[in-house]
C-alpha atoms as a PDB file:
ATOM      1  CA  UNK A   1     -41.779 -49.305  17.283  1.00  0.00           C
ATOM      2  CA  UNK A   2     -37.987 -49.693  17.208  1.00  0.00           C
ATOM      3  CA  UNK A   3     -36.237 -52.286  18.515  1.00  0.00           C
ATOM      4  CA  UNK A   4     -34.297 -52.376  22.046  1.00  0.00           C
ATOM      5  CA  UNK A   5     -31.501 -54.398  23.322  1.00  0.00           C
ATOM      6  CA  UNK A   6     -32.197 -55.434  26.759  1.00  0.00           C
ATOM      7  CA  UNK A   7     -30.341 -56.722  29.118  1.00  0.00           C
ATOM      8  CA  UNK A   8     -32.418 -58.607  31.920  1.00  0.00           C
ATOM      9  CA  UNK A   9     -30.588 -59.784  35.157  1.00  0.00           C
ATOM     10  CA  UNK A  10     -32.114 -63.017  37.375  1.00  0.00           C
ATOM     11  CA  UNK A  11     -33.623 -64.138  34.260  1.00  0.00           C
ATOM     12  CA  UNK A  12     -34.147 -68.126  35.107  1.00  0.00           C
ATOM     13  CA  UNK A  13     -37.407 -67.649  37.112  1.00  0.00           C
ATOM     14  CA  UNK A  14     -40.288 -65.440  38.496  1.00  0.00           C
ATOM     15  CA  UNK A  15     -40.608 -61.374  36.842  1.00  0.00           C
ATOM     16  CA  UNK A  16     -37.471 -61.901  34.926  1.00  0.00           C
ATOM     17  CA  UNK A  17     -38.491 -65.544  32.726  1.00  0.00           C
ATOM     18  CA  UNK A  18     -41.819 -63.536  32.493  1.00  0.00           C
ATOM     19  CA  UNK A  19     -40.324 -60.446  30.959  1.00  0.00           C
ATOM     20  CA  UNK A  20     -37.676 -62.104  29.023  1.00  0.00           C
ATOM     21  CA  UNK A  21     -40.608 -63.726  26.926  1.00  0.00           C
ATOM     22  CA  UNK A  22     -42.161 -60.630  27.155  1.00  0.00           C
ATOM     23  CA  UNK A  23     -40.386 -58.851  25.388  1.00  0.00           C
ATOM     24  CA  UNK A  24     -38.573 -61.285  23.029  1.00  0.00           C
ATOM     25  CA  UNK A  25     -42.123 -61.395  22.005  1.00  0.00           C
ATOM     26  CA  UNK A  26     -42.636 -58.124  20.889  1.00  0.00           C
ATOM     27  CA  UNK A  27     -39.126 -58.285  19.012  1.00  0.00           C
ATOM     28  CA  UNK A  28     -37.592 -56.941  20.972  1.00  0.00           C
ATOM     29  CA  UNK A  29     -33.421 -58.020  21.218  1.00  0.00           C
ATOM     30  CA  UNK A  30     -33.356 -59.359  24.639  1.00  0.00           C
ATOM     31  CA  UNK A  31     -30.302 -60.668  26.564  1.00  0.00           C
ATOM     32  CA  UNK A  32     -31.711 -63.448  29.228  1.00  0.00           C
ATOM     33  CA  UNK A  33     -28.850 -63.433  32.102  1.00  0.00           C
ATOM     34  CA  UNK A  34     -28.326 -65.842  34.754  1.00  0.00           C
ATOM     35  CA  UNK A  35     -25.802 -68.118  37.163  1.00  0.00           C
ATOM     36  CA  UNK A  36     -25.074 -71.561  35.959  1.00  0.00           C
ATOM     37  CA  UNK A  37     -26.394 -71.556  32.319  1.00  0.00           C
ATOM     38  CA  UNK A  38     -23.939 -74.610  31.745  1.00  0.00           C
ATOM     39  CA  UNK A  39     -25.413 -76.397  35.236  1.00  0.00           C
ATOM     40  CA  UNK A  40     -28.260 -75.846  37.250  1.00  0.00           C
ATOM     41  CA  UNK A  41     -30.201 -73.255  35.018  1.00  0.00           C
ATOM     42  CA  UNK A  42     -29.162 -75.137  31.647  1.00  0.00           C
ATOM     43  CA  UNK A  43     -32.666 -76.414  31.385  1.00  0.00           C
ATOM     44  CA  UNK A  44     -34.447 -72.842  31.990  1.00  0.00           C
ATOM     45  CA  UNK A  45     -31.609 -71.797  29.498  1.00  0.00           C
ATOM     46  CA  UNK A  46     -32.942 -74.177  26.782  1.00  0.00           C
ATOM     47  CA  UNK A  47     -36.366 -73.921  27.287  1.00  0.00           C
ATOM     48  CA  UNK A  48     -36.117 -70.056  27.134  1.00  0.00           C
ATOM     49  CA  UNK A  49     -34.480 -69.874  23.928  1.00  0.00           C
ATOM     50  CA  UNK A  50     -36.744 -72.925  22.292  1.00  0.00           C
ATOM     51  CA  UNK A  51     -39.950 -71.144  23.615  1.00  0.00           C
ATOM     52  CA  UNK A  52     -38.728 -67.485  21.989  1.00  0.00           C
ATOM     53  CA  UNK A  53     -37.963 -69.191  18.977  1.00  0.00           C
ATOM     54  CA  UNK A  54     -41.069 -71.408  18.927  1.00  0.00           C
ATOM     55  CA  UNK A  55     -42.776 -67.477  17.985  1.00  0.00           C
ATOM     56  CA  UNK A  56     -39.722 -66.672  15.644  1.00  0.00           C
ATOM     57  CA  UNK A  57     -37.676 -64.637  17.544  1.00  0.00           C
ATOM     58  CA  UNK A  58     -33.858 -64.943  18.940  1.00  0.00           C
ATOM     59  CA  UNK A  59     -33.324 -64.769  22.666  1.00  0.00           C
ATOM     60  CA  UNK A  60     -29.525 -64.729  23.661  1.00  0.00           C
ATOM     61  CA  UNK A  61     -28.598 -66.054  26.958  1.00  0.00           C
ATOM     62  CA  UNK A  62     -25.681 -65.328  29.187  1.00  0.00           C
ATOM     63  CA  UNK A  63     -23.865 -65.995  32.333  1.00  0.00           C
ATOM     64  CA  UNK A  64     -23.916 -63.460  34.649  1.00  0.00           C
ATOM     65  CA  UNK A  65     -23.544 -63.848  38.592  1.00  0.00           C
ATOM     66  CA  UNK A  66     -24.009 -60.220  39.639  1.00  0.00           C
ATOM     67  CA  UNK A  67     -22.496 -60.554  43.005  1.00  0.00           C
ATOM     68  CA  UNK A  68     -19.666 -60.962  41.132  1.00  0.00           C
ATOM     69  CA  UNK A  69     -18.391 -57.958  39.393  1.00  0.00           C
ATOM     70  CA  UNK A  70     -16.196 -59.453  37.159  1.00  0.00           C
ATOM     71  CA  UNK A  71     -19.008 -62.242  36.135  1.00  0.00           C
ATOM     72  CA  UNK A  72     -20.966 -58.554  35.644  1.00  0.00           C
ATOM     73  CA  UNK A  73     -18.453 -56.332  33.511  1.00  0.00           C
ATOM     74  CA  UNK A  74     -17.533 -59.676  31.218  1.00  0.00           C
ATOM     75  CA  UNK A  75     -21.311 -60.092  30.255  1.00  0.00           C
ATOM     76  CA  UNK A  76     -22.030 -56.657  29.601  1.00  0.00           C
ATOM     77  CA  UNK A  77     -18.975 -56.394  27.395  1.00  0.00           C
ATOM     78  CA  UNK A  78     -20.283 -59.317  25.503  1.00  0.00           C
ATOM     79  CA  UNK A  79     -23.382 -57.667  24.656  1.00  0.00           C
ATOM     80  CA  UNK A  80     -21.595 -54.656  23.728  1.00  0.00           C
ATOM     81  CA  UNK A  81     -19.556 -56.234  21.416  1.00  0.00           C
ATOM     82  CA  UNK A  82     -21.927 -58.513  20.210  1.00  0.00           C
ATOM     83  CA  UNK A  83     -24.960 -55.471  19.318  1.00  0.00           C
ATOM     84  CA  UNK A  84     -23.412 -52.566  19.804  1.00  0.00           C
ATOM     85  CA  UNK A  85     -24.948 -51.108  22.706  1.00  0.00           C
ATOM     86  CA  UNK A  86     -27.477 -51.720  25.423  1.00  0.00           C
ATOM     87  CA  UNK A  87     -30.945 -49.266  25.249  1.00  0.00           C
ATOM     88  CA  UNK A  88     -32.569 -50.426  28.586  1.00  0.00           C
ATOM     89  CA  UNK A  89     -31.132 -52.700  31.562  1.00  0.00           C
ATOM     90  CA  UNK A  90     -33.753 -54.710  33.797  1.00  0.00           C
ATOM     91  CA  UNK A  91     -32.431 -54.984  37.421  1.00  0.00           C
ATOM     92  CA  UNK A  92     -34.350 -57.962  38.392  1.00  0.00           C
ATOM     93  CA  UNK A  93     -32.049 -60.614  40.327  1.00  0.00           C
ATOM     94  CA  UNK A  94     -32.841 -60.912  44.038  1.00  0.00           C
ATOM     95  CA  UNK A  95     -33.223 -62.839  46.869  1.00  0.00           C
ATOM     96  CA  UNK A  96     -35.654 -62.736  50.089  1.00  0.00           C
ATOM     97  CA  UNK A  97     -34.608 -63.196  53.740  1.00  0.00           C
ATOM     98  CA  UNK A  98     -37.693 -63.802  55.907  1.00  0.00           C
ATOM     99  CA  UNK A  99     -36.859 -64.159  59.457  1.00  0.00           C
ATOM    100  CA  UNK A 100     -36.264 -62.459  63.016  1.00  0.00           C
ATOM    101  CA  UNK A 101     -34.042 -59.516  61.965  1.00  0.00           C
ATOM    102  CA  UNK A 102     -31.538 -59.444  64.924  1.00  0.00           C
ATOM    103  CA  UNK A 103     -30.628 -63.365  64.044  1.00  0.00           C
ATOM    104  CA  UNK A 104     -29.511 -62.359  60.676  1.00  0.00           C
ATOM    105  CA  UNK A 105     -25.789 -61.565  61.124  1.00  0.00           C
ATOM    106  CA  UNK A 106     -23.445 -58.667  59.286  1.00  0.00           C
ATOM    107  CA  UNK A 107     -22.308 -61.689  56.995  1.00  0.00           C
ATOM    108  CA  UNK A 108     -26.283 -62.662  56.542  1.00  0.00           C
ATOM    109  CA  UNK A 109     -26.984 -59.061  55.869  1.00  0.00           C
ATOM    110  CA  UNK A 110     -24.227 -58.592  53.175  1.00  0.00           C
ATOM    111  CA  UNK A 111     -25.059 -61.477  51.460  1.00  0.00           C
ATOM    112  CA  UNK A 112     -28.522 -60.236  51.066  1.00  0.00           C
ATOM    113  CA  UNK A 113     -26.908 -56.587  49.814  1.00  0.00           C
ATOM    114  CA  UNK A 114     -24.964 -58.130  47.859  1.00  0.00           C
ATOM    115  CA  UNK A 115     -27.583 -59.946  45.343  1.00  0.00           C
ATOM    116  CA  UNK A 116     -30.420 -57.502  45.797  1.00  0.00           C
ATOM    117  CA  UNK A 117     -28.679 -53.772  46.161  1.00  0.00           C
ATOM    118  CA  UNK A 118     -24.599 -54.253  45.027  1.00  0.00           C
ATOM    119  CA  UNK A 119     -26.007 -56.500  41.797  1.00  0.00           C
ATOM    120  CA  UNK A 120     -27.795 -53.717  40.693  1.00  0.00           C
ATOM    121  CA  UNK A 121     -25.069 -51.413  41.398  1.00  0.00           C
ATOM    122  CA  UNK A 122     -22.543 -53.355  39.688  1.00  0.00           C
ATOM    123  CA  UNK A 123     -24.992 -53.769  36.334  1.00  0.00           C
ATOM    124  CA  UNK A 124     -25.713 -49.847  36.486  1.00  0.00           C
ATOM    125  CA  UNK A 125     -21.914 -48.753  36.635  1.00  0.00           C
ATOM    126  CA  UNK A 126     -21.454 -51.498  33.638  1.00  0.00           C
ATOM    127  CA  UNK A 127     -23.651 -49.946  31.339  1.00  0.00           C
ATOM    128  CA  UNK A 128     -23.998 -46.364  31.797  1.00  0.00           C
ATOM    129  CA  UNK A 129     -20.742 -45.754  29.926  1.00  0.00           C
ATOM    130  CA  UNK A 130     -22.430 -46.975  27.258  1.00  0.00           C
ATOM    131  CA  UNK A 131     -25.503 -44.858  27.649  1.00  0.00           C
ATOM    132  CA  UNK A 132     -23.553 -41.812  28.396  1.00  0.00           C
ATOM    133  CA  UNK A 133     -22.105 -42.226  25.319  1.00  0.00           C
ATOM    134  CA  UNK A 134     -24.841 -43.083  23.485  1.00  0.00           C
ATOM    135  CA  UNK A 135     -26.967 -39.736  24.584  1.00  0.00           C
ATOM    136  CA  UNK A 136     -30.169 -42.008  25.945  1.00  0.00           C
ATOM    137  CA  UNK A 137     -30.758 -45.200  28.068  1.00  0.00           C
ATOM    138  CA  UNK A 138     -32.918 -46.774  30.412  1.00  0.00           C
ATOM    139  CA  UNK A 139     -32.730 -48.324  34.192  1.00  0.00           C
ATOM    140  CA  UNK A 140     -35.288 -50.421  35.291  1.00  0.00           C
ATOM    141  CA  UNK A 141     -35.080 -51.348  39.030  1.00  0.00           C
ATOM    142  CA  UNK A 142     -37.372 -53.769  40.386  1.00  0.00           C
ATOM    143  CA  UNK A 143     -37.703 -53.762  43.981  1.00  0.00           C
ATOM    144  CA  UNK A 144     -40.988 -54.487  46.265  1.00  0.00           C
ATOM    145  CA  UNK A 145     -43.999 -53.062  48.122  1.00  0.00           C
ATOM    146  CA  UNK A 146     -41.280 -53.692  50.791  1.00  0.00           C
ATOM    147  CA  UNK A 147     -38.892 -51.242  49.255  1.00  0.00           C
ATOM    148  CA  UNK A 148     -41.731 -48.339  50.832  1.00  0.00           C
ATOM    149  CA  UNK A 149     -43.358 -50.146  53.522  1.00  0.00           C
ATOM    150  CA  UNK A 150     -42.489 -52.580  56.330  1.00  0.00           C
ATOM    151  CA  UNK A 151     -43.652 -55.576  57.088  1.00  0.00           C
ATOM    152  CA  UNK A 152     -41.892 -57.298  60.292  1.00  0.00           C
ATOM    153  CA  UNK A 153     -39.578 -60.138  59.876  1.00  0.00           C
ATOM    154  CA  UNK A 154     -38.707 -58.858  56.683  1.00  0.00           C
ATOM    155  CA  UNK A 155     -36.283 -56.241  58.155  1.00  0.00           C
ATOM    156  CA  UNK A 156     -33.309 -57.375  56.216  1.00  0.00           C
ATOM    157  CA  UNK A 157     -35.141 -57.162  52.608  1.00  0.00           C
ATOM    158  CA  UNK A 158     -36.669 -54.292  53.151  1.00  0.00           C
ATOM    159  CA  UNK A 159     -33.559 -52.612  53.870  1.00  0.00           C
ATOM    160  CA  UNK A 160     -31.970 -53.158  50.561  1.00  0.00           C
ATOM    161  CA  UNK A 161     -34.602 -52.432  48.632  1.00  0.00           C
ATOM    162  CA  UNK A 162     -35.564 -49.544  50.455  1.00  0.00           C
ATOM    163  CA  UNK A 163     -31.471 -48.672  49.539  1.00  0.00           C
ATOM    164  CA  UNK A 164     -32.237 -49.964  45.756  1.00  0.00           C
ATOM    165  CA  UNK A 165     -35.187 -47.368  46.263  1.00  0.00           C
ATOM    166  CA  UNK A 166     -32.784 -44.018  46.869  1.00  0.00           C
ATOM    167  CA  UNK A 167     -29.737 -45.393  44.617  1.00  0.00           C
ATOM    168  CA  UNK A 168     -32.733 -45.902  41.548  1.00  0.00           C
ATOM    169  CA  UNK A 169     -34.012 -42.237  42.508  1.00  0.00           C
ATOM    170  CA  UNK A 170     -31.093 -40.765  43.132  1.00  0.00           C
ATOM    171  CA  UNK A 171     -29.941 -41.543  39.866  1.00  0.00           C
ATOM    172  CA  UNK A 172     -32.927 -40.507  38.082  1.00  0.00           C
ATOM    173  CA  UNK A 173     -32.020 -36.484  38.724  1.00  0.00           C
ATOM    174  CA  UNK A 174     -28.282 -36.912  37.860  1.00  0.00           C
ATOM    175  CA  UNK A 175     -28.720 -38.871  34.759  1.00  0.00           C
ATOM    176  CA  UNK A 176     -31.568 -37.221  33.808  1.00  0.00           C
ATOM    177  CA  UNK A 177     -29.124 -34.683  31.403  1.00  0.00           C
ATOM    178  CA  UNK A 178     -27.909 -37.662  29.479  1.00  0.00           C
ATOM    179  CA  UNK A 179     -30.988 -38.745  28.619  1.00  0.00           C
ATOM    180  CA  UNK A 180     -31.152 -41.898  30.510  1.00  0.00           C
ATOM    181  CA  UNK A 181     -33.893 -42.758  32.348  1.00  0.00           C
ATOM    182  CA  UNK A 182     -33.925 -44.422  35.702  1.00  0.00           C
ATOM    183  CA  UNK A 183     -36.845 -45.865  37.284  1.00  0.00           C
ATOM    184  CA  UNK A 184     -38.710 -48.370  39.528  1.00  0.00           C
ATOM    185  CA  UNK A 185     -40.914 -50.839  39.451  1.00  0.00           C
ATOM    186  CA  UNK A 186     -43.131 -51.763  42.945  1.00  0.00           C
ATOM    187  CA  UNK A 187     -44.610 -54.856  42.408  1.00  0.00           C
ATOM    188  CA  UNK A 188     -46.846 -56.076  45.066  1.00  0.00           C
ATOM    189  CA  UNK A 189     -47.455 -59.878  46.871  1.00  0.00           C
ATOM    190  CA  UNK A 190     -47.566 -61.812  43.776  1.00  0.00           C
ATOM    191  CA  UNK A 191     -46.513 -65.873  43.807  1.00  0.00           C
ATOM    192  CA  UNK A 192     -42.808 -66.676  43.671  1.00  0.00           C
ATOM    193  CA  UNK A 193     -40.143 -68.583  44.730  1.00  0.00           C
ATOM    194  CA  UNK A 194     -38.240 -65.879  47.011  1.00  0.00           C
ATOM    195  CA  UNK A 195     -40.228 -66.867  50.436  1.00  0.00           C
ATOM    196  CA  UNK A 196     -39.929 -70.507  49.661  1.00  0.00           C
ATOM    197  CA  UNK A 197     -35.668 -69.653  48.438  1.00  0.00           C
ATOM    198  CA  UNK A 198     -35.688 -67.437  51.874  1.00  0.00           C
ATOM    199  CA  UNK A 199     -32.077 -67.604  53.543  1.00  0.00           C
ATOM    200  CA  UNK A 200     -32.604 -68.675  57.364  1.00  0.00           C
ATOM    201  CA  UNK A 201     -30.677 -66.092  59.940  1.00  0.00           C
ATOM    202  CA  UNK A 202     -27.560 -67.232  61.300  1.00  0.00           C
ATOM    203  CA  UNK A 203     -27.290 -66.383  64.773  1.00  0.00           C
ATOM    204  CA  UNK A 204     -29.331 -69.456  67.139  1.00  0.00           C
ATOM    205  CA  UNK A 205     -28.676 -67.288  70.218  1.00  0.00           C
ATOM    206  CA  UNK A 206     -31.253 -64.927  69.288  1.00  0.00           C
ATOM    207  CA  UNK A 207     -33.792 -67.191  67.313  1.00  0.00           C
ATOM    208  CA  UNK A 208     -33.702 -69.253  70.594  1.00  0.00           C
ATOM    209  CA  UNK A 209     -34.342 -65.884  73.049  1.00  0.00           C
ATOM    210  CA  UNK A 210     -37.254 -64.955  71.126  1.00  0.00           C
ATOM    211  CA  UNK A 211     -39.359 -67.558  71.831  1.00  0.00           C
ATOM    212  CA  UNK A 212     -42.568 -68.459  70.681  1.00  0.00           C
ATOM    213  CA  UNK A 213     -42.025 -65.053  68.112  1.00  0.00           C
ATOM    214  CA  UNK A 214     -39.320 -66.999  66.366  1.00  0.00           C
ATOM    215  CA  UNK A 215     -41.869 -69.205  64.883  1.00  0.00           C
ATOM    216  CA  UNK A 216     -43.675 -66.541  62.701  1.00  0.00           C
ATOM    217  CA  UNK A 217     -41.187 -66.433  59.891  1.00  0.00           C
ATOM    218  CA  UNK A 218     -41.870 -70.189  59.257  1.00  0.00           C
ATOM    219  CA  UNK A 219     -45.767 -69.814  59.276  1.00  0.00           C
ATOM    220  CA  UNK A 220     -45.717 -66.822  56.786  1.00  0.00           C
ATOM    221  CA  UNK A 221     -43.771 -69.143  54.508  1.00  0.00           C
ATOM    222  CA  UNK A 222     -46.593 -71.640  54.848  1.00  0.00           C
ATOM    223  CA  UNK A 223     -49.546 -69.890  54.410  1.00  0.00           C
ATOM    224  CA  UNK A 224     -47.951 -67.528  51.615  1.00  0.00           C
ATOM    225  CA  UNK A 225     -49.816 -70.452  49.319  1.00  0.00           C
ATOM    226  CA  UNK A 226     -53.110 -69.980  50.724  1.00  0.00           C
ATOM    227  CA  UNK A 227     -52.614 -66.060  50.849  1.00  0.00           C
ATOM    228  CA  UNK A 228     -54.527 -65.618  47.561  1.00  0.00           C
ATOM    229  CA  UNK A 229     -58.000 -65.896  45.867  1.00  0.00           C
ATOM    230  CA  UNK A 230     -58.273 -69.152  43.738  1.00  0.00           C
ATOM    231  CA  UNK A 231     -60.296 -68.340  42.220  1.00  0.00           C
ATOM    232  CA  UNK A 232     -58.857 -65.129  40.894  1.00  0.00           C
ATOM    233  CA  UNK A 233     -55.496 -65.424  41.336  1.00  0.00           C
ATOM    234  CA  UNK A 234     -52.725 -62.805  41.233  1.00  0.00           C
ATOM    235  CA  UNK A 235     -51.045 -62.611  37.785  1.00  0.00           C
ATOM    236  CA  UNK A 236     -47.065 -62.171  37.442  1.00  0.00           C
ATOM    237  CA  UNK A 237     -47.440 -61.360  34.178  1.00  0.00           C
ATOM    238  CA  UNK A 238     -48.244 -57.984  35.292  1.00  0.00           C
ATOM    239  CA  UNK A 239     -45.188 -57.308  36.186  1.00  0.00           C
ATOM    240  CA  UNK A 240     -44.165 -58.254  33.089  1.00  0.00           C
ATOM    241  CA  UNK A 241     -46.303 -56.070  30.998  1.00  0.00           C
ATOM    242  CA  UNK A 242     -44.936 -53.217  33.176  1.00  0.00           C
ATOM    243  CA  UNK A 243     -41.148 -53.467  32.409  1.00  0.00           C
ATOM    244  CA  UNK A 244     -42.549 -54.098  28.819  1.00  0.00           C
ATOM    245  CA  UNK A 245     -44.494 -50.710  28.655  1.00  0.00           C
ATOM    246  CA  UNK A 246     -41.820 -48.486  30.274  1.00  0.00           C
ATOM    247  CA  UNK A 247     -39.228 -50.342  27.549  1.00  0.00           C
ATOM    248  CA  UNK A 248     -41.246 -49.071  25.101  1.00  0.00           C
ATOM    249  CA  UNK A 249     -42.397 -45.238  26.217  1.00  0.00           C
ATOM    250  CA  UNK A 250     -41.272 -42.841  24.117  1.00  0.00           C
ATOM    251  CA  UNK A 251     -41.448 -40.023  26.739  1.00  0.00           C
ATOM    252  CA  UNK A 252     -40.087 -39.644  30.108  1.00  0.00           C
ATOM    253  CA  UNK A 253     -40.993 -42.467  32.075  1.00  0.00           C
ATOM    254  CA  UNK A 254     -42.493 -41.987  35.912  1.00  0.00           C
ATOM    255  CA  UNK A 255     -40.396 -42.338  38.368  1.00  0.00           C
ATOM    256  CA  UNK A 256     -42.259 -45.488  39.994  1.00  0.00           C
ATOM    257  CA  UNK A 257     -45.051 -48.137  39.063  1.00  0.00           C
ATOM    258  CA  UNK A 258     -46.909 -49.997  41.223  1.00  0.00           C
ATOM    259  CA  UNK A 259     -48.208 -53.535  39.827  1.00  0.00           C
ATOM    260  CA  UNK A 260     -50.323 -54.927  42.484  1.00  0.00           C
ATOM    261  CA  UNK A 261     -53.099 -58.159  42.016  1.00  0.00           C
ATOM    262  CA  UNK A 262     -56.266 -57.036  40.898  1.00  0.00           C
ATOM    263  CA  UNK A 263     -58.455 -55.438  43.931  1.00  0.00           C
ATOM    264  CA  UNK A 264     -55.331 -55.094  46.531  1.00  0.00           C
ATOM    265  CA  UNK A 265     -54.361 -51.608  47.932  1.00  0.00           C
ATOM    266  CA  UNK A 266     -51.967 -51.799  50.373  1.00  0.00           C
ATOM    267  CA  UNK A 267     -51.560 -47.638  50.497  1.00  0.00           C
ATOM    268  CA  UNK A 268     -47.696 -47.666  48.076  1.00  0.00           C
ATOM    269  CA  UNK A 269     -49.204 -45.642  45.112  1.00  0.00           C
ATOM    270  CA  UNK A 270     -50.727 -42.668  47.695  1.00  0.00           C
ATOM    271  CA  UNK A 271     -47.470 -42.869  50.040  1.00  0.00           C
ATOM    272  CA  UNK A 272     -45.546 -42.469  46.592  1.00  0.00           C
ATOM    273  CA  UNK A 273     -47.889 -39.544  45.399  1.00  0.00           C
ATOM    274  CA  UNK A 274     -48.125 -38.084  48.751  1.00  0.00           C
ATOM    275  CA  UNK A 275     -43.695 -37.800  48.578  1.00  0.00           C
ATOM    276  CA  UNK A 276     -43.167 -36.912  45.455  1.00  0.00           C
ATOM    277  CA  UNK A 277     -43.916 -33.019  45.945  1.00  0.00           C
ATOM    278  CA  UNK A 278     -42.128 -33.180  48.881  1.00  0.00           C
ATOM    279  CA  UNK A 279     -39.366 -34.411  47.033  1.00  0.00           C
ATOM    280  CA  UNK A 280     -39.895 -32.206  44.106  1.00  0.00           C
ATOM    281  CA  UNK A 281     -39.825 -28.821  46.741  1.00  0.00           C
ATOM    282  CA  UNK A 282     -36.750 -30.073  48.261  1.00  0.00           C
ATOM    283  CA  UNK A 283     -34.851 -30.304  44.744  1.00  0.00           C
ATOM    284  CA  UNK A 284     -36.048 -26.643  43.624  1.00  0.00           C
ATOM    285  CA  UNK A 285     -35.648 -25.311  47.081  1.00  0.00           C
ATOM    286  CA  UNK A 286     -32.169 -26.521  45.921  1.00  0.00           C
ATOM    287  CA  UNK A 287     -31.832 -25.347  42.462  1.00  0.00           C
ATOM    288  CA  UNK A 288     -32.325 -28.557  41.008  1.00  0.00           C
ATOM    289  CA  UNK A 289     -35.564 -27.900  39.180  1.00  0.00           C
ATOM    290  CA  UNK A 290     -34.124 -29.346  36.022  1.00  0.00           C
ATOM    291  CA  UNK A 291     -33.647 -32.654  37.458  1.00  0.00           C
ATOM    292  CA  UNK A 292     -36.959 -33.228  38.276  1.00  0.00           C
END
């Protein structure tokens, strides 16, 4: 197997600390990046590298804020200069607004875009030079059950990773003739901090006009604990051996992989085999059969 460099982005918790050991693991060259390694995430920063090196490998680690495109374009040049190049990049940083949807205001909204659909953006248009150039390349987006189906009160996630969705897809045709690969991961309800992180809507107006309803939001966030088997709970680390896997493929990749707990079908992998053809008709109906 040959070795990749991979860069991973929201890499101090949750599916990105999971496949940052992951693949460090399996030797991989693996560039951990995250806000604050010199403050709040200098302990996760530490422990990361001490725990990849505890099983003799090298993890690098790396500041990278990727709602801020500068922060983004100054770590990616690092890595450039510092391997050479960058085989696969992990879009994993997000965050999760649970609440009534009207009370999140534009500013709510865009601060939401800006972590979960923009960050990606602004890592993709950092390294594909690089893997233009380089004839080959890979794209993982991570995005969410949510990014297909809707659950209410999470309105204003779903929308940018439903937009993550068609940027991720839409990039898989026109890259597909410089041999990059672009493709997402679906992971399902599996335990993180994201409901607990959730950013409250703005507007009091409209929490207060909806009553009793406005109280939802709150009791999803407490009962998200007790949403799961004990006794067989769900495992993270699936996700995790996902990103690993399509790292590592030495064909084509598909498209999208779900990674839901064991036993749960929530419908994503038959509404995503149910599109595709649809999809694939409108692209030759087109003349775009190559880029399927």
């Amino acid at each position: 197997m040959s070795r990749k460099v991979v860069v991973v982005t929201g890499a101090s918790s949750g599916f990105g600390k999971l496949t940052v050991l992951e693949l460090a693991g399996r030797g991989h060259t693996v560039v951990a990046t995250m806000r604050d390694v010199e403050g709040k995430n200098a302990k996760v920063r530490s422990e990361l590298i001490e725990a990849v090196k505890a099983e003799g490998h090298v993890l690098h680690v790396l500041e990278m804020d990727v709602a801020d495109e500068a922060s983004v374009n100054s770590a990616i040049e690092q890595v450039i200069r510092q391997h050479g190049k960058i085989d696969a990049l992990i879009n994993n940083a997000g965050t999760m607004a649970v609440g009534v949807t009207e009370a999140y205001t534009v500013a709510d909204v865009e601060r939401q875009f800006a972590v979960n659909f923009f960050g990606a953006l602004r890592a993709d248009r950092a390294v594909l030079p690089h893997m233009r150039a380089a004839g080959s390349g890979l794209l993982v987006h991570v995005t969410s059950l949510m990014g297909r189906v809707i659950f209410p009160f999470f309105g204003v996630y779903s929308a940018s990773k439903f937009a993550l969705e068609a940027l991720a897809e839409a990039y898989r045709y026109e890259l597909k003739g410089f041999g990059i690969d672009s493709v997402i991961v679906e992971p399902g309800p599996f335990p993180s901090n994201l409901l607990s992180s959730s950013p409250e809507p703005s507007d009091e107006s409209v929490l207060v006009s909806y009553g009793e309803v406005a109280a939802i939001p709150g009791q999803i966030k407490d009962s998200s604990s007790n949403a799961h088997d004990p006794h067989n709970p769900p495992r993270p680390q699936m996700v995790a051996d996902a990103i690993a896997r399509l790292v590592e493929a030495t064909e084509r990749r598909p498209l999208r992989t779900v990674v839901m707990p064991e036993g749960m079908d929530l419908g994503v992998q038959r509404l995503n085999e149910a599109v595709s053809p649809i999809q694939n008709d409108l692209l030759t109906s087109l003349g775009m059969t190559s880029m399927i």
